[in-house]
N, C-alpha and C. Protein backbone atom coordinates (compact mmCIF):
# COMPACT_ATOMS: atom_id res chain seq x y z
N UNK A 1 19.28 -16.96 -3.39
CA UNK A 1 17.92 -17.42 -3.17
C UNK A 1 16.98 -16.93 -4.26
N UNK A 2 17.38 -15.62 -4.86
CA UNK A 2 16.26 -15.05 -5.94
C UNK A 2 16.24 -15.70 -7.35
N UNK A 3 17.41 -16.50 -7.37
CA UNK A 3 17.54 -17.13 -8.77
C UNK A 3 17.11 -18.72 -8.63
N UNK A 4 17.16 -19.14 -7.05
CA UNK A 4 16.21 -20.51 -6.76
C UNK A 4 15.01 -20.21 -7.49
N UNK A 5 14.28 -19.24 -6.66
CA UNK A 5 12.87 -18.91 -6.78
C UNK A 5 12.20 -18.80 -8.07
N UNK A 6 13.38 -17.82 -8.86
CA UNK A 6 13.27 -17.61 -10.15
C UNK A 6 13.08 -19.17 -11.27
N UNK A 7 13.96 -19.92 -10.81
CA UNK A 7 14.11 -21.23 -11.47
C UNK A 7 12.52 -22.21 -11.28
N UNK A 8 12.21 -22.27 -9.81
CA UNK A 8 11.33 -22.30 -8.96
C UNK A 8 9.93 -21.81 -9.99
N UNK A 9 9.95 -20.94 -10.14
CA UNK A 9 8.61 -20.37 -10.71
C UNK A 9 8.81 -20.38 -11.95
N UNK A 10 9.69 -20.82 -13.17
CA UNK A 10 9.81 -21.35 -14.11
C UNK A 10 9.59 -22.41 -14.54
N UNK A 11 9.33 -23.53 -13.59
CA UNK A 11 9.25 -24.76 -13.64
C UNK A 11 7.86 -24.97 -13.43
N UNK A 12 7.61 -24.28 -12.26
CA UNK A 12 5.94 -24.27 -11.94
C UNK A 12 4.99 -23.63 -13.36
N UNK A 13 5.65 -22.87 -13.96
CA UNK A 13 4.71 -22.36 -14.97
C UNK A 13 5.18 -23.31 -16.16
N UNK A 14 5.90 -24.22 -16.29
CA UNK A 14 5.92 -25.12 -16.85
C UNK A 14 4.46 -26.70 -15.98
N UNK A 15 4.45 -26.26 -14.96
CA UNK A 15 3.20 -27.63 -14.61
C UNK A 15 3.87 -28.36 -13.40
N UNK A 16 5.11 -27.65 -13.34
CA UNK A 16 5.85 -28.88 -12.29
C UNK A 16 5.25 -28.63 -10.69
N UNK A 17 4.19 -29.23 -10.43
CA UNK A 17 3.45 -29.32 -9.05
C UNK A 17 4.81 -29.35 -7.98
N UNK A 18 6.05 -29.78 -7.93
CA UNK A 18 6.63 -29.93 -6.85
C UNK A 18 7.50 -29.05 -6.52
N UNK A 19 7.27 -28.14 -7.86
CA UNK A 19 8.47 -26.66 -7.80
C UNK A 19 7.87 -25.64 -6.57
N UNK A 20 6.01 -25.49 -7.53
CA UNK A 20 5.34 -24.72 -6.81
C UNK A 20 5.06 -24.82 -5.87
N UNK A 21 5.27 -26.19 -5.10
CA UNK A 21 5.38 -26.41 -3.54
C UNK A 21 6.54 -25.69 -2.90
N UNK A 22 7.45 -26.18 -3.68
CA UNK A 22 9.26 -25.58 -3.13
C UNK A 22 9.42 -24.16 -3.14
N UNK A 23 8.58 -23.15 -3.73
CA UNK A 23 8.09 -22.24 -3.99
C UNK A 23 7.50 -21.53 -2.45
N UNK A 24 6.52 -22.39 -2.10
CA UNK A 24 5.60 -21.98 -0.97
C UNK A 24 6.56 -22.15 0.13
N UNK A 25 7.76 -23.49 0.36
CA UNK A 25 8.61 -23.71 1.17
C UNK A 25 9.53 -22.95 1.42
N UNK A 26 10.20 -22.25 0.64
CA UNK A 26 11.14 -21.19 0.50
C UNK A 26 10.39 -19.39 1.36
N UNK A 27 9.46 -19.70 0.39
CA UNK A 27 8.01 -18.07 1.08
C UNK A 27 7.67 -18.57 2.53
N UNK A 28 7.84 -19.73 2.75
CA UNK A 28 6.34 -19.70 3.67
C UNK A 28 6.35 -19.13 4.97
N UNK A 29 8.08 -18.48 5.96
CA UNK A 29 8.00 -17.83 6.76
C UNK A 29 7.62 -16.70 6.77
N UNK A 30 8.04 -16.34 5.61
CA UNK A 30 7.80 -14.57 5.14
C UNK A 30 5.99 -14.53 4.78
N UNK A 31 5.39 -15.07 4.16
CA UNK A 31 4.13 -15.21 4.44
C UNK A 31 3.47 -14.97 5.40
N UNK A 32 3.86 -16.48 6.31
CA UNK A 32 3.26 -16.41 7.43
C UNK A 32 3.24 -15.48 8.39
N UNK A 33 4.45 -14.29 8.36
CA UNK A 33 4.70 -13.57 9.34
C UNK A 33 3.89 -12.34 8.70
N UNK A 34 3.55 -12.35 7.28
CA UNK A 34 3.01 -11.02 6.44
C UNK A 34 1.35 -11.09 7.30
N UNK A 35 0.86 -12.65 7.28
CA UNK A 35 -0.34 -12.82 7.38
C UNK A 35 -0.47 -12.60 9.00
N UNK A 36 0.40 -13.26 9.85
CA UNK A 36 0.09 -12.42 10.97
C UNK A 36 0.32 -11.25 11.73
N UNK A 37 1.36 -10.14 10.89
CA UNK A 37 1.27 -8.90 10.87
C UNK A 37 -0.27 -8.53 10.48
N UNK A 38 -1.34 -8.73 9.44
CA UNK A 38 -2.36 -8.81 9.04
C UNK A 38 -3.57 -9.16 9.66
N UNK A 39 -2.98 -10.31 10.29
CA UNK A 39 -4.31 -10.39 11.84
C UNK A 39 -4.32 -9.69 12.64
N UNK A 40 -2.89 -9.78 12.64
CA UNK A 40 -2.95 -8.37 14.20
C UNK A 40 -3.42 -7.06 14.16
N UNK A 41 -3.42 -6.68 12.86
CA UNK A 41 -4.14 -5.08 12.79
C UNK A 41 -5.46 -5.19 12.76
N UNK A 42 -5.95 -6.28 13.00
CA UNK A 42 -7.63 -6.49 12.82
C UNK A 42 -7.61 -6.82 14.60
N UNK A 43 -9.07 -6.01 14.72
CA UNK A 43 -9.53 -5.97 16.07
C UNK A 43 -10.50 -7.06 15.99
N UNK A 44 -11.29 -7.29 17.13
CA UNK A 44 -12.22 -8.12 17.19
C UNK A 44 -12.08 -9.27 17.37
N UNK A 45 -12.84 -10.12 17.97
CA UNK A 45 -12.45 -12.04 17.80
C UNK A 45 -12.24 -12.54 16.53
N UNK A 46 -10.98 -13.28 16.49
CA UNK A 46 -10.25 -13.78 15.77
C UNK A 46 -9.89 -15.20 15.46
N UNK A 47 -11.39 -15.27 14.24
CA UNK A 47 -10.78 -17.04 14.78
C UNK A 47 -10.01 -17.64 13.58
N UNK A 48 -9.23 -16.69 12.99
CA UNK A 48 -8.77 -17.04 11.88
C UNK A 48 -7.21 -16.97 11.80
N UNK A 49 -6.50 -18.29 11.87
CA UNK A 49 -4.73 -18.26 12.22
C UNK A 49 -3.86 -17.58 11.39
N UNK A 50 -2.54 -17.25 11.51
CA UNK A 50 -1.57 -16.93 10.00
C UNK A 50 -1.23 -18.35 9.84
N UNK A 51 -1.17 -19.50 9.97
CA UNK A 51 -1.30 -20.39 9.35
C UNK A 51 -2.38 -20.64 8.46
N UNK A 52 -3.59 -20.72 8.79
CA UNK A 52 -4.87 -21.24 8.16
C UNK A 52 -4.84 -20.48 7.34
N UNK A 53 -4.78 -18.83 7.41
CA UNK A 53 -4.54 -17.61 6.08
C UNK A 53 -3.53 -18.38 4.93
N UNK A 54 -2.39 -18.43 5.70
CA UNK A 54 -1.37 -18.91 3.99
C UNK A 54 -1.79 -19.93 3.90
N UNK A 55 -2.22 -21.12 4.41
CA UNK A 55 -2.83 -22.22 3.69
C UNK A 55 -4.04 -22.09 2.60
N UNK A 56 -4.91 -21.16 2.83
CA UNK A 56 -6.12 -20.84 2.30
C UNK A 56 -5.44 -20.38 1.00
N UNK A 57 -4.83 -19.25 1.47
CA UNK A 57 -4.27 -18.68 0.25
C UNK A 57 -3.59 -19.52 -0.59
N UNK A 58 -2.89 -20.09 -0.11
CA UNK A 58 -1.97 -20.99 -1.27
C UNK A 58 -2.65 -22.21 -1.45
N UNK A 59 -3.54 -22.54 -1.48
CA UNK A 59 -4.97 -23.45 -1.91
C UNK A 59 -5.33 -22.28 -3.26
N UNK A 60 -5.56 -21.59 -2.77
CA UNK A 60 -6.50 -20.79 -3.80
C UNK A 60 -5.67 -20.35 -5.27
N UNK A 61 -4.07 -20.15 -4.56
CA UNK A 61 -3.25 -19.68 -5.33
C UNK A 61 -2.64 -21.17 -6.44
N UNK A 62 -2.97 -22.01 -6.26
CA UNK A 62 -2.73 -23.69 -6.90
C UNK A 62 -4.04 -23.91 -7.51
N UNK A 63 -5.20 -23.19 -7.01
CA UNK A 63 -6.26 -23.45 -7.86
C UNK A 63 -6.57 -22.98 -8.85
N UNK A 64 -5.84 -21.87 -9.16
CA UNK A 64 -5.50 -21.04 -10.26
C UNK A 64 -4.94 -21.42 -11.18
N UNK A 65 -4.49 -20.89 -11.89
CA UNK A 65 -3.02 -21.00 -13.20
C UNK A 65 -2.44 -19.86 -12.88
N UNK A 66 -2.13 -19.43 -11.58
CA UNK A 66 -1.41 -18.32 -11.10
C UNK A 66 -0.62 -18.55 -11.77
N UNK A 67 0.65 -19.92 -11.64
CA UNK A 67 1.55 -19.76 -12.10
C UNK A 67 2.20 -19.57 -13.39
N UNK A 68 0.99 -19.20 -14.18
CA UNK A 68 1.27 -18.57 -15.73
C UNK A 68 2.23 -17.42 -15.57
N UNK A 69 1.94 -16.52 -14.24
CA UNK A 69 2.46 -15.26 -13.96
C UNK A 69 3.26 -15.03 -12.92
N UNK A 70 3.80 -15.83 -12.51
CA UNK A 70 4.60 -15.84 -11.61
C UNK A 70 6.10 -15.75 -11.78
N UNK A 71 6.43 -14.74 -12.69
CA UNK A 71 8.05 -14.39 -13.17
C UNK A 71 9.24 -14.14 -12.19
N UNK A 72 8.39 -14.08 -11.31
CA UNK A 72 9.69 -13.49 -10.15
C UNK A 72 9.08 -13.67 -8.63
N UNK A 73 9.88 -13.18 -7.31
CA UNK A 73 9.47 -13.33 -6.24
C UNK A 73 8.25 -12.32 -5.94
N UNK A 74 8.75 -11.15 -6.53
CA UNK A 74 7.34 -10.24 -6.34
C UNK A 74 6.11 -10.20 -6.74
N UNK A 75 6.33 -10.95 -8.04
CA UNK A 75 5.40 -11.54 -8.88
C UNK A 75 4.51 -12.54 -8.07
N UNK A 76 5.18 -13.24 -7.53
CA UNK A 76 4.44 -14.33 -6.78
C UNK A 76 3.66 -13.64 -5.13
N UNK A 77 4.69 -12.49 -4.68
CA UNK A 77 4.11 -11.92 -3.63
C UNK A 77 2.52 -11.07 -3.97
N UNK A 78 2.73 -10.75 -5.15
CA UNK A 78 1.52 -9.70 -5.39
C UNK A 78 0.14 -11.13 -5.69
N UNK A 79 0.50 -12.34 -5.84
CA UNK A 79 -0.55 -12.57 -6.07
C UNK A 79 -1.14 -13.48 -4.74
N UNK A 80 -0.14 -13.79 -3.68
CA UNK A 80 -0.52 -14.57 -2.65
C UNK A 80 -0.95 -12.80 -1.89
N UNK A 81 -0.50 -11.53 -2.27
CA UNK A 81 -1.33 -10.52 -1.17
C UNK A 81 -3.38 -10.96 -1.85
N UNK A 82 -3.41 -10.87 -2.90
CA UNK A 82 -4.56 -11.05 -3.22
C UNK A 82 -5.05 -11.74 -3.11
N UNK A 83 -4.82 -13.16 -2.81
CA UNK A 83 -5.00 -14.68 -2.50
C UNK A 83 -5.67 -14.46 -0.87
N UNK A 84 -4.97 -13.41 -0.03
CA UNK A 84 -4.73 -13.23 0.98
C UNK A 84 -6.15 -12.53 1.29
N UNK A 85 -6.03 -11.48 0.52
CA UNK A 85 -7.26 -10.64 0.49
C UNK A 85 -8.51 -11.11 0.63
N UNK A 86 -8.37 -11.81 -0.47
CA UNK A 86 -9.66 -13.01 -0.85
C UNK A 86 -10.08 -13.79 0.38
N UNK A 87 -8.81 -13.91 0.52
CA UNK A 87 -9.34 -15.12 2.24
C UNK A 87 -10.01 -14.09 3.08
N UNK A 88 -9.41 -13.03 3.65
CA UNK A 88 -10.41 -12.52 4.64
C UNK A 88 -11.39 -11.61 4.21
N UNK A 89 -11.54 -11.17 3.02
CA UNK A 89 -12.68 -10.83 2.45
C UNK A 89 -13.74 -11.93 2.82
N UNK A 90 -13.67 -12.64 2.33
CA UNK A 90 -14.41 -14.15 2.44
C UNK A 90 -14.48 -14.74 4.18
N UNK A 91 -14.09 -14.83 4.49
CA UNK A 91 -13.97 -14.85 6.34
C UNK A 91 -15.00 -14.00 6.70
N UNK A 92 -14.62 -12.34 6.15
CA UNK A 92 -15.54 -11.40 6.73
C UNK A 92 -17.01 -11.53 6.28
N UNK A 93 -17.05 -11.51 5.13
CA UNK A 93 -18.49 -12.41 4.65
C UNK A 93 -19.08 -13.36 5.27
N UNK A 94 -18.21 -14.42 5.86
CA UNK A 94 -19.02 -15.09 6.74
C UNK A 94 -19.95 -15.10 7.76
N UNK A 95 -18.68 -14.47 8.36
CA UNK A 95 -18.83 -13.78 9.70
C UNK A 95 -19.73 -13.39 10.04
N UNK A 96 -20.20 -11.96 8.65
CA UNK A 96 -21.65 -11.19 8.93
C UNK A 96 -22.38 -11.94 9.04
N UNK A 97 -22.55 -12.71 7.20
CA UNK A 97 -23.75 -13.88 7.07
C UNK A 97 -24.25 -14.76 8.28
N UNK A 98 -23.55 -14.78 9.71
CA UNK A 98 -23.58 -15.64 10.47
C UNK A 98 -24.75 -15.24 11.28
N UNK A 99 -24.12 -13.89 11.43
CA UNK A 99 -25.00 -12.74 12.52
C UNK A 99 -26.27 -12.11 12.21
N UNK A 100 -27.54 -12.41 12.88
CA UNK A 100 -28.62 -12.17 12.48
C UNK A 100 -29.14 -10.74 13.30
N UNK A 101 -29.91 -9.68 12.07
CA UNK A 101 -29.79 -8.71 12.14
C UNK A 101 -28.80 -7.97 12.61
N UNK A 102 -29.56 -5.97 12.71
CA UNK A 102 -28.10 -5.53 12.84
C UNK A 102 -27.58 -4.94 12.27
N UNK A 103 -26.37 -4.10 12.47
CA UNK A 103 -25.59 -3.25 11.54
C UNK A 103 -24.64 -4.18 10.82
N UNK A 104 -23.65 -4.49 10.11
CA UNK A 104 -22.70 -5.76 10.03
C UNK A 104 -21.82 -4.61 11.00
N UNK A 105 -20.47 -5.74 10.72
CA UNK A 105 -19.55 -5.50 11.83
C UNK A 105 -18.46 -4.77 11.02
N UNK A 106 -18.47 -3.63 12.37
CA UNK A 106 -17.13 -3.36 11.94
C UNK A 106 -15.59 -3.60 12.21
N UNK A 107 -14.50 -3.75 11.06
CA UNK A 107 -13.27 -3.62 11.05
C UNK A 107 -12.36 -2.89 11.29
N UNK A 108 -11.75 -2.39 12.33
CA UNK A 108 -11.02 -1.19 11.59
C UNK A 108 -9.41 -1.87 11.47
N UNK A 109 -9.28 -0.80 10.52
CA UNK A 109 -8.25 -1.35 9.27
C UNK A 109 -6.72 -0.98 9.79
N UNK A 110 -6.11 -0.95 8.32
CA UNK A 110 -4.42 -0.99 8.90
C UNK A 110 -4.28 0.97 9.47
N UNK A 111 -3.66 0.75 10.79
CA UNK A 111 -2.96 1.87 11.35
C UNK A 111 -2.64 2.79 10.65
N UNK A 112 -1.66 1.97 9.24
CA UNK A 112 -1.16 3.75 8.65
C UNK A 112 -2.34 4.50 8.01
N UNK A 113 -3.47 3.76 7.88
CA UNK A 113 -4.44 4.56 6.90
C UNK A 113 -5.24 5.35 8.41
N UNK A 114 -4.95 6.24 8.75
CA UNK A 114 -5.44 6.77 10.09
C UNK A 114 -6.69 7.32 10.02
N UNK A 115 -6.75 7.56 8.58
CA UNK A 115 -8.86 8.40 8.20
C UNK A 115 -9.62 6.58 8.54
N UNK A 116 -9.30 5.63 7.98
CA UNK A 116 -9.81 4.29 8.29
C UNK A 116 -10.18 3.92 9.72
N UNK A 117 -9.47 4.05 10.29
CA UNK A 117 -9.23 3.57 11.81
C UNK A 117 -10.11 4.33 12.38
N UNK A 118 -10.17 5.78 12.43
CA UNK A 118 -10.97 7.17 13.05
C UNK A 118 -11.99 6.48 12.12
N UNK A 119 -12.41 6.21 11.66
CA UNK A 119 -13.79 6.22 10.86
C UNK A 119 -14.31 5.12 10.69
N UNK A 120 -13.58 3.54 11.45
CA UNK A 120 -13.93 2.07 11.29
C UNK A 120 -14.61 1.94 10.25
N UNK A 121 -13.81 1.90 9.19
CA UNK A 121 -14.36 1.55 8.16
C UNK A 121 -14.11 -0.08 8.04
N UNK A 122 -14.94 -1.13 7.67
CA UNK A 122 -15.13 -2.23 7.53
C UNK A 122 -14.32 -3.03 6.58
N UNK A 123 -13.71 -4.24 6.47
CA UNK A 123 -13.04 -5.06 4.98
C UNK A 123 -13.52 -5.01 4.10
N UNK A 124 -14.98 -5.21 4.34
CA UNK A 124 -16.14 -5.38 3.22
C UNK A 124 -16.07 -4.59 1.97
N UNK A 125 -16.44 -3.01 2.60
CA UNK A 125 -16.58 -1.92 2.00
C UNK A 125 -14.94 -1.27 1.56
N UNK A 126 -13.70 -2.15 2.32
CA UNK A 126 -12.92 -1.81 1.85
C UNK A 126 -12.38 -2.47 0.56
N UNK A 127 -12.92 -3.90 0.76
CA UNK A 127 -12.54 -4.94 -0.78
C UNK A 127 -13.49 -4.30 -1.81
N UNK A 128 -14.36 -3.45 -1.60
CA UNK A 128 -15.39 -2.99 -3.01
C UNK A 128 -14.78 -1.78 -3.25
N UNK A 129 -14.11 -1.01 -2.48
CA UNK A 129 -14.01 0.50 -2.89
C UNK A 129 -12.59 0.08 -3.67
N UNK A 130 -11.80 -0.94 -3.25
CA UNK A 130 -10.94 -1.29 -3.89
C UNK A 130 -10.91 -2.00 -5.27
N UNK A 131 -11.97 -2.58 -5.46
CA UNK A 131 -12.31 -3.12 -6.80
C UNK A 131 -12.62 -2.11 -7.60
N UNK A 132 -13.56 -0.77 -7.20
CA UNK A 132 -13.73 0.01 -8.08
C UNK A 132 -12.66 0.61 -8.49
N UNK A 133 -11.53 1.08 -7.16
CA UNK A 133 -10.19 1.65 -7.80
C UNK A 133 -9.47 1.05 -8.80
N UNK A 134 -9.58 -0.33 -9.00
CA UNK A 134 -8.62 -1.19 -9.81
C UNK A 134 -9.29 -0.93 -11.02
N UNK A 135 -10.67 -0.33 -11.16
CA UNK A 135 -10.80 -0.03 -12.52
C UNK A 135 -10.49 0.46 -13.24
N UNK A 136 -10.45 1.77 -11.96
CA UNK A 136 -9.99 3.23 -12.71
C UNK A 136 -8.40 3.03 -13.01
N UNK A 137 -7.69 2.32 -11.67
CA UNK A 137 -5.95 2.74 -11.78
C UNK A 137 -5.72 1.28 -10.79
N UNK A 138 -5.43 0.22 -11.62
CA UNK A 138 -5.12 -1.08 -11.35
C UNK A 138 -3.75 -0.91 -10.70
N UNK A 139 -3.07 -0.03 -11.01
CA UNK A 139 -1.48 0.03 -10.40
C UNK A 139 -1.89 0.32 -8.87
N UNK A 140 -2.68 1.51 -8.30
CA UNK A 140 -2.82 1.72 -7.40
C UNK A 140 -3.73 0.88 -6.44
N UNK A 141 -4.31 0.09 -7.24
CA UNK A 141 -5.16 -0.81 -6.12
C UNK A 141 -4.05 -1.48 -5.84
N UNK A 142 -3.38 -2.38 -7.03
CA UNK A 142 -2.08 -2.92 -6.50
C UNK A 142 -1.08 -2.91 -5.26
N UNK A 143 -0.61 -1.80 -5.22
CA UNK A 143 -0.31 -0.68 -4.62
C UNK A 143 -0.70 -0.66 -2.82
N UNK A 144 -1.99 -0.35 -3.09
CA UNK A 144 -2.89 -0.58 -1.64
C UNK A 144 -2.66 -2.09 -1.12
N UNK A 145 -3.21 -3.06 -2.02
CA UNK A 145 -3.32 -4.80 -1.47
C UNK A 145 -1.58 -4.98 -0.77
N UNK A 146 -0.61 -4.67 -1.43
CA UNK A 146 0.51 -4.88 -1.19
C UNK A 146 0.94 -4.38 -0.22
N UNK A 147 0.92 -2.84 -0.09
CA UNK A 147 1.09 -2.33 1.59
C UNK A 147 0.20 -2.72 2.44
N UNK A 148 -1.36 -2.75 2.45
CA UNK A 148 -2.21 -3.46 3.09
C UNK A 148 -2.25 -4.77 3.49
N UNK A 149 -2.30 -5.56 2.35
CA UNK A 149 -2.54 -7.24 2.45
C UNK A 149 -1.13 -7.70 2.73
N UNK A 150 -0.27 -7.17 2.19
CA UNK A 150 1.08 -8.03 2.34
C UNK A 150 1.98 -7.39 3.03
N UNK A 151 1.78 -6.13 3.71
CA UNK A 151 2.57 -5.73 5.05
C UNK A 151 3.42 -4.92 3.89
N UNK A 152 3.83 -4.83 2.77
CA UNK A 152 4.94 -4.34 2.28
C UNK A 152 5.21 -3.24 2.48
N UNK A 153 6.78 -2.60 2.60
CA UNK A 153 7.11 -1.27 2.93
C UNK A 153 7.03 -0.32 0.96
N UNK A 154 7.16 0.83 1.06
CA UNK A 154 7.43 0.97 -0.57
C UNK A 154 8.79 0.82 -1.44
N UNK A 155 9.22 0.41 -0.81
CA UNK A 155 10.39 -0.65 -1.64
C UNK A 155 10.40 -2.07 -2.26
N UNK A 156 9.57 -1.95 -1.00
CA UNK A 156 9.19 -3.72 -1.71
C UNK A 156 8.59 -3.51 -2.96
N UNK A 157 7.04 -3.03 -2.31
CA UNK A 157 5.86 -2.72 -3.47
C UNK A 157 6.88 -2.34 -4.65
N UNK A 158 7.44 -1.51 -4.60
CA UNK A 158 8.19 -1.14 -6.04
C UNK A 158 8.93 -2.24 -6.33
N UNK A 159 9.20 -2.75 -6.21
CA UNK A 159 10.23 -3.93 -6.46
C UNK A 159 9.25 -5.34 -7.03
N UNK A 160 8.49 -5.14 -6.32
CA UNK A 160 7.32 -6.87 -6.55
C UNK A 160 6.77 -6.16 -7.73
N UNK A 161 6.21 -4.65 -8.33
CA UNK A 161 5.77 -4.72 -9.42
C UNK A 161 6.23 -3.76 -10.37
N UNK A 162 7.62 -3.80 -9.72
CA UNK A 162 8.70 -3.40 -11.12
C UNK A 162 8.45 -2.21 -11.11
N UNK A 163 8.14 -1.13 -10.50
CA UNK A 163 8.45 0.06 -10.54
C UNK A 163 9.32 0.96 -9.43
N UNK A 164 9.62 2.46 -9.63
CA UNK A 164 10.32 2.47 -8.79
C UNK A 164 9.72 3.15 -7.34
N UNK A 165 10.69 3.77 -6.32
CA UNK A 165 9.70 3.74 -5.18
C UNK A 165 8.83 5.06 -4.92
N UNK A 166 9.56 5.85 -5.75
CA UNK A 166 8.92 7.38 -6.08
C UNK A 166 7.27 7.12 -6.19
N UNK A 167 7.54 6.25 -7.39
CA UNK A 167 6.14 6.32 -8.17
C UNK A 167 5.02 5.43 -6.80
N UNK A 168 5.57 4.72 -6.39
CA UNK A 168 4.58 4.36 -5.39
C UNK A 168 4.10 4.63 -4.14
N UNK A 169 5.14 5.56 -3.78
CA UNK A 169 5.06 7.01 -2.75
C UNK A 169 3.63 7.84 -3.55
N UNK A 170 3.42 7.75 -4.32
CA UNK A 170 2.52 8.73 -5.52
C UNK A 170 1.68 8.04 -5.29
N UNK A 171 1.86 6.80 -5.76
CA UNK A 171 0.73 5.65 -6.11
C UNK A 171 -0.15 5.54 -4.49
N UNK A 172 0.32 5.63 -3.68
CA UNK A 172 -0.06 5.69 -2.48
C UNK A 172 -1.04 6.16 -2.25
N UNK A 173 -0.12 7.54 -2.04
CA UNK A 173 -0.93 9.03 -1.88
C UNK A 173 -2.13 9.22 -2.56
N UNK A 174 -1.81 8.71 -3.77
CA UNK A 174 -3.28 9.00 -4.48
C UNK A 174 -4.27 8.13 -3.86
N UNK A 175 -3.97 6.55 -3.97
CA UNK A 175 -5.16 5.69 -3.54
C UNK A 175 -5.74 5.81 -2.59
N UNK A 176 -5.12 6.31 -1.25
CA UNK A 176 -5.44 6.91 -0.02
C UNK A 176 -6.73 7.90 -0.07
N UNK A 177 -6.19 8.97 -1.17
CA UNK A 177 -7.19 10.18 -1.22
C UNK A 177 -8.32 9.42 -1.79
N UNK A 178 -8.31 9.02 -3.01
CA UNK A 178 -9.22 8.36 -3.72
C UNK A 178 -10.18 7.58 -2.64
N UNK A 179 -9.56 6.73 -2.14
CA UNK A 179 -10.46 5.87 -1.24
C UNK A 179 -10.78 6.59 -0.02
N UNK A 180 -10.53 7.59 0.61
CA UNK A 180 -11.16 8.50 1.73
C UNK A 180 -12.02 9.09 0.87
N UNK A 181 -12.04 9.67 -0.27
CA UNK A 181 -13.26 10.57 -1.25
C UNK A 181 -14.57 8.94 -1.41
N UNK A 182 -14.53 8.02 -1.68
CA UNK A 182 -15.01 6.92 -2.21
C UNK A 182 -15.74 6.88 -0.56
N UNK A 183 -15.20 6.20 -0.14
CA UNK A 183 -15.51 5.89 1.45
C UNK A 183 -16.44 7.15 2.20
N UNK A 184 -16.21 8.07 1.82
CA UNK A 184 -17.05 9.38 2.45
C UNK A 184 -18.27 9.42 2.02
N UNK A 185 -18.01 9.17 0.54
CA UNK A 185 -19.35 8.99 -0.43
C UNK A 185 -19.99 8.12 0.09
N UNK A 186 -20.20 7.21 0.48
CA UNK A 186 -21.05 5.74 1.29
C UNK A 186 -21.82 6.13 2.44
């Protein structure tokens, strides 16, 4: 199957619209089940499906020239987690924008980050503290979106961006601290 995919995303970064479909056809259980692992750690009314998520996403991800970069399966996973991101970043934006006055609302986030959860910290403030990290250490925002946005264990993550799993045991750890120091600051 990895050398379909591989062929698959060779073709698409050649222009071939029907690869990068065959592409999404091949992903699209594993997606869908990433994205509703992803709803489910979000509390609150939910009017947003793991269908409608990977559709959004893979709208967004075709509206791109993603597939310039799409060398491999992980390759393609790291950019539908961000695709992903984007969607409920954008959802959550709504959401507030909807609600007049007020505190905005809070999220609380994925389980393993347990300072998050104890401290409901919001998507919002979590997609910005994360943009600033990607400045400093783009591997580790990486890193975060992928265990976060895309459910991944650290094997995967090491695997979708080619490193090994040590380093993202590290990569972790750090972004964690980083973003509880960032997040405190607020």
């Amino acid at each position: 199957m990895a050398g379909d995919i591989t062929e698959l995303l060779n073709r698409a970064h050649g222009g071939d619209r029907q690869a990068a479909d065959n592409v999404l056809a091949l992903l699209y259980d594993e997606l869908r089940n990433i994205a509703g692992a992803q709803l489910r750690r979000r509390a609150g009314a939910q009017t947003l499906q793991p269908t409608g998520l990977v559709n959004e996403a893979y709208l967004r991800l075709m509206g791109r020239s993603a597939g310039d970069s799409w060398k491999s399966r992980g390759h393609f996973l790291c950019f539908a987690a961000k695709a992903m991101r984007s969607v409920l970043v954008d959802h959550a934006r709504r959401r507030q924008s909807e609600k007049r006055g007020g505190d905005r609302s809070r999220e609380p986030l994925h389980e393993a980050i347990a300072w998050f959860t104890e401290n409901n910290i919001d998507l919002l403030s979590l997609d910005e503290a994360l943009t600033r990290l990607g400045a400093e250490d783009a591997r580790q925002r990486q890193v975060v979106e992928l265990r976060f946005f895309a459910g991944l264990d650290n094997a995967a993550v090491g695997e979708a961006i080619g490193t090994s799993r040590a380093t993202v045991e590290r990569d972790w750890a750090a972004a964690r601290a980083w973003l509880m120091r960032y997040m405190d600051d607020d």
